[in-house]
Protein backbone atom coordinates (compact mmCIF):
# COMPACT_ATOMS: atom_id res chain seq x y z
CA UNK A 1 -7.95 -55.54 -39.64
CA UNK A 2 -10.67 -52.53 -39.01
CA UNK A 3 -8.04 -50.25 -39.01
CA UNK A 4 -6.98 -51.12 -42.45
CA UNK A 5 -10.26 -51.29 -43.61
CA UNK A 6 -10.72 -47.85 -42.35
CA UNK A 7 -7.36 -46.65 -43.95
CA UNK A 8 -8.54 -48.18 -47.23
CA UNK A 9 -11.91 -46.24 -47.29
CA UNK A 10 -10.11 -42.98 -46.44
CA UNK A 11 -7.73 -43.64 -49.29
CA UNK A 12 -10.45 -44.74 -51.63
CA UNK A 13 -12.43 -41.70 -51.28
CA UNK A 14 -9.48 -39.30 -51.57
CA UNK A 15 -8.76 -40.63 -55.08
CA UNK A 16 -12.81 -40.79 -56.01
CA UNK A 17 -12.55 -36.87 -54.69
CA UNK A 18 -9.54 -36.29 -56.85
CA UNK A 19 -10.85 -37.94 -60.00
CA UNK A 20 -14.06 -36.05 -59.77
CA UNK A 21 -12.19 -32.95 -59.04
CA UNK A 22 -10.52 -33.37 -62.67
CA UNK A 23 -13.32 -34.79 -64.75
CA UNK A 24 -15.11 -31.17 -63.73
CA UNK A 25 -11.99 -29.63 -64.19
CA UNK A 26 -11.34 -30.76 -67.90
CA UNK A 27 -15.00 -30.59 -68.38
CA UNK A 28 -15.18 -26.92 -67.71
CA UNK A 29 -14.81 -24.57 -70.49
CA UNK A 30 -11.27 -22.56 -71.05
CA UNK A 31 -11.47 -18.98 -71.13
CA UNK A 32 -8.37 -17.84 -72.42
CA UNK A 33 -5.85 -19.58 -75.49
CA UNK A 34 -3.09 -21.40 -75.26
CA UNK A 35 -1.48 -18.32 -76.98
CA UNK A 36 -1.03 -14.64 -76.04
CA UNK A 37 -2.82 -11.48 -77.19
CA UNK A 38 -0.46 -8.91 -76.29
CA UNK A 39 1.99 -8.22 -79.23
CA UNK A 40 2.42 -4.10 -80.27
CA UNK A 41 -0.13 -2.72 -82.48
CA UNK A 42 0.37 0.37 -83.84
CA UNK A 43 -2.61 2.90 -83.56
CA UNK A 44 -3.44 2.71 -88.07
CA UNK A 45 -6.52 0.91 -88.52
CA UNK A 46 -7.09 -1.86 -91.18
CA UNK A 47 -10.79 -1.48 -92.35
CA UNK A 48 -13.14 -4.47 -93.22
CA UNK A 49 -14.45 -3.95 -97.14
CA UNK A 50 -17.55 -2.99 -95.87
CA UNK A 51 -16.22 -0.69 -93.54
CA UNK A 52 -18.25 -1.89 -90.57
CA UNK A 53 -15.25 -3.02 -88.33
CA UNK A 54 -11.67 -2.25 -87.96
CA UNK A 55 -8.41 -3.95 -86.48
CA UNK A 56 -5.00 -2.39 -85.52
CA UNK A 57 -2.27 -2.79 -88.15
CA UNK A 58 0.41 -4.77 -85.47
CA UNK A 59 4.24 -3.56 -85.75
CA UNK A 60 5.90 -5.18 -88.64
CA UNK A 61 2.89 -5.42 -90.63
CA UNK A 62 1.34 -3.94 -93.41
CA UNK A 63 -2.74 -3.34 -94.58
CA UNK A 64 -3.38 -4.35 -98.01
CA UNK A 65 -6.04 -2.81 -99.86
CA UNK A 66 -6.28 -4.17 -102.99
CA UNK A 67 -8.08 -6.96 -101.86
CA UNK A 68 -11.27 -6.75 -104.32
CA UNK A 69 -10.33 -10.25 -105.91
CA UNK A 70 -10.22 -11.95 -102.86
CA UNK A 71 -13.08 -13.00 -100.76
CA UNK A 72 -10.93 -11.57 -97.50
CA UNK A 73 -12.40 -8.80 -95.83
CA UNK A 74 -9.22 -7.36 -94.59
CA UNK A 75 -5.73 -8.87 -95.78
CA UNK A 76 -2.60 -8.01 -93.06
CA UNK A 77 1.24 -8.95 -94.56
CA UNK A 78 4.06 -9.02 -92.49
CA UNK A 79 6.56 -6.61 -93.31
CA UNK A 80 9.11 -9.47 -94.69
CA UNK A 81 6.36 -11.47 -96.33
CA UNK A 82 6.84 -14.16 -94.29
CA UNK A 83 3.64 -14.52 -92.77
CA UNK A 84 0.19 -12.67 -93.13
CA UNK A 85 -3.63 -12.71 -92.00
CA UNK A 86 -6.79 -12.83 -93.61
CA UNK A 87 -10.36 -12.04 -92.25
CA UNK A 88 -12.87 -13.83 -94.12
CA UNK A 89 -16.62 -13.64 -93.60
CA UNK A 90 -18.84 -17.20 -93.30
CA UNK A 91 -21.64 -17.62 -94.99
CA UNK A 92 -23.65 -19.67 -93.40
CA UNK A 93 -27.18 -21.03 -92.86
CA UNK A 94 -29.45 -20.26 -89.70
CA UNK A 95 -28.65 -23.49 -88.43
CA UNK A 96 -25.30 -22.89 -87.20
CA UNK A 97 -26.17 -19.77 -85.99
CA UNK A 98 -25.23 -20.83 -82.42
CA UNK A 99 -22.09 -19.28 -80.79
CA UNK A 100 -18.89 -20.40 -82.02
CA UNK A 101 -17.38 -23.15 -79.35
CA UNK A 102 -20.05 -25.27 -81.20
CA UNK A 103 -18.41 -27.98 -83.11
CA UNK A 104 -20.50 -27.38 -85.66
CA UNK A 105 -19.24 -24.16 -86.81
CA UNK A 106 -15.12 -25.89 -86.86
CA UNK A 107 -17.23 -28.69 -88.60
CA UNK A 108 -18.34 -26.34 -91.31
CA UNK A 109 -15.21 -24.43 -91.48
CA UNK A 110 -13.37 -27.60 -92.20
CA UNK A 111 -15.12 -28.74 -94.75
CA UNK A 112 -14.68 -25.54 -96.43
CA UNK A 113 -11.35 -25.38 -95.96
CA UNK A 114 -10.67 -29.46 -97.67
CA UNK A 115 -12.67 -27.89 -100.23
CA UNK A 116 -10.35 -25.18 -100.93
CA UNK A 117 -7.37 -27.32 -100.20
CA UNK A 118 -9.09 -30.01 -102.74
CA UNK A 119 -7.68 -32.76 -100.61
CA UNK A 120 -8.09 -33.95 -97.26
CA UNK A 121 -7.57 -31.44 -94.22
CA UNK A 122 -4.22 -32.57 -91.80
CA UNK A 123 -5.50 -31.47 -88.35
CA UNK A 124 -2.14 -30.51 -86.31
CA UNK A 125 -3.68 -30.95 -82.74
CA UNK A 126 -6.87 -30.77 -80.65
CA UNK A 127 -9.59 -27.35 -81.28
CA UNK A 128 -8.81 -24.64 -78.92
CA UNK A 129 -12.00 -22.71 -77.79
CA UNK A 130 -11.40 -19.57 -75.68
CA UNK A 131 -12.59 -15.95 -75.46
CA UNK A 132 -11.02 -12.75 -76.04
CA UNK A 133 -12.86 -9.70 -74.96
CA UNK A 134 -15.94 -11.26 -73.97
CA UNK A 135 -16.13 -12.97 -77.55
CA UNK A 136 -16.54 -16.61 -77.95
CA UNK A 137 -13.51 -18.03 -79.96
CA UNK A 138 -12.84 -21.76 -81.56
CA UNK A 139 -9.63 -22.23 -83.20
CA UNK A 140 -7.71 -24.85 -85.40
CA UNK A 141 -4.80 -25.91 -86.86
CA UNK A 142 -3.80 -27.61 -90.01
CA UNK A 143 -1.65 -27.80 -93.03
CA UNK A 144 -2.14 -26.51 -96.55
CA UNK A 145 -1.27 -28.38 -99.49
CA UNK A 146 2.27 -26.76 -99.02
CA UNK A 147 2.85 -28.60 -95.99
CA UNK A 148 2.95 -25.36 -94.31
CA UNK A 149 0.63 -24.77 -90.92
CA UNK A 150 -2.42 -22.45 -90.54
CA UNK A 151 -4.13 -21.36 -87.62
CA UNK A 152 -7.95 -20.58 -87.85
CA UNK A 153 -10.00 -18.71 -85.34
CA UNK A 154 -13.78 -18.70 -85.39
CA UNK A 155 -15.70 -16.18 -83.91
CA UNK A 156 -18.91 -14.35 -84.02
CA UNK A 157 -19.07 -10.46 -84.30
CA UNK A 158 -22.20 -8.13 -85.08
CA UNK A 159 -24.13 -11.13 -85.42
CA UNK A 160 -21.93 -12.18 -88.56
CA UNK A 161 -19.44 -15.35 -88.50
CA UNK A 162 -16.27 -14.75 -89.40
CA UNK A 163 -12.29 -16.68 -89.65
CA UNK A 164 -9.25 -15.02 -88.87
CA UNK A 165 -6.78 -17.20 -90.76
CA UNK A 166 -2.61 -17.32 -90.22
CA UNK A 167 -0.54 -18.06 -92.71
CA UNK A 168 3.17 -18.41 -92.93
CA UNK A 169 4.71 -18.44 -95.96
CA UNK A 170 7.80 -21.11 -96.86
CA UNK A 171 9.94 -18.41 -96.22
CA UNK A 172 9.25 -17.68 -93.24
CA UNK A 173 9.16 -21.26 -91.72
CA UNK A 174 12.59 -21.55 -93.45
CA UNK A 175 13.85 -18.60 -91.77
CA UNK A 176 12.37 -20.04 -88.40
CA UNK A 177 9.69 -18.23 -87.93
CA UNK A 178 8.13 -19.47 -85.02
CA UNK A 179 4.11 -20.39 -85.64
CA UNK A 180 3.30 -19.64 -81.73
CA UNK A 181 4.68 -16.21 -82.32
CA UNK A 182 2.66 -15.69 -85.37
CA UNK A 183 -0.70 -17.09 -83.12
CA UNK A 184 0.17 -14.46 -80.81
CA UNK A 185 0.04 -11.84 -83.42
CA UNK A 186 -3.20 -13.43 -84.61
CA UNK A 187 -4.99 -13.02 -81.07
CA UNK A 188 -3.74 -9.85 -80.83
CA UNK A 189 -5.75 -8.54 -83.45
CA UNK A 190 -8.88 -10.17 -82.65
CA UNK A 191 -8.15 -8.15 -79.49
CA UNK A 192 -8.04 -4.98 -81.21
CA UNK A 193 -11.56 -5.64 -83.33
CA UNK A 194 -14.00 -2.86 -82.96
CA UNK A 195 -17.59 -1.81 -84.46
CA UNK A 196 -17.41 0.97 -86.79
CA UNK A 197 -20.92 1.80 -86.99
């Protein structure tokens, strides 16, 4: 009887050590996305409007400059126009300006986005925070009113909020295009994004 007592206690506090184990675990924060940031760039730069930061142009992908009607800082198409990228500033107020695995910046991007969708936003999964060189990252997903997904990433650069949006295009989900590959793209620029001044 005192050895099974003994056996039970043993067994008891392996499983308390492995539940505590993965509450920390899943409690800690993730530093890198579920998604790659190594796809080809090419060495042409794509600069913001204000010409204060640049990203690489990736391979397959074209910079388009007229962008003065749109409130997209820097506009990237894929070559067959079945997916592109936009990097939008976000105006906010100084109280979100905390860094930008805070809820409250998805929160705010979210509400613009049902705004510009004029419906109600259709989340496809969980927020993904993560950080690419050193740079704190949230991301989302969701679908337009074209049924079609979109990937946001949040991020903070020279003290200015900003999203990096992904887009595919009905064409390109009908010619299976692949939305993880298109992510991967998308995290490969943010790797590229530099400081002009």
């Amino acid at each position: 009887m005192l050895q099974e007592k003994v056996y039970f206690e043993k067994v008891f506090r392996i499983i308390e050590i492995l539940c505590l184990s993965f509450l920390l675990f899943s409690c800690s924060s993730v530093n890198e996305s579920i998604y790659k940031s190594d796809f080809p760039l090419t060495s042409q730069k794509a600069f913001s409007r204000d010409s204060s930061y640049t990203v690489l142009i990736p391979k397959g992908w074209f910079y388009s400059f007229d962008n003065t009607h749109s409130s997209s800082d820097i506009i990237l198409i894929q070559n067959d126009f079945n997916a592109l990228f936009s990097i939008v500033p976000i105006n906010t107020d100084s109280k979100l300006n905390s860094d930008s695995r805070s809820n409250g910046l998805i929160n705010f991007s979210k509400i613009m986005k049902k705004t510009e969708l004029h419906s109600k936003l259709i989340s496809i999964g969980k927020p993904e925070f993560f950080k690419i060189n050193n740079m704190e990252c949230a991301a989302y997903q969701y679908y337009n009113n074209s049924s079609l997904p979109v990937r946001t990433v949040l991020f903070e650069f020279n003290k200015h909020f900003y999203e990096l949006n992904a887009y595919i295009t009905e064409a390109g989900l009908n010619g299976k295009l692949i939305p993880g590959n298109v992510y991967d793209v998308q995290n490969s620029i943010l790797y590229s994004l530099k400081k002009t001044n």
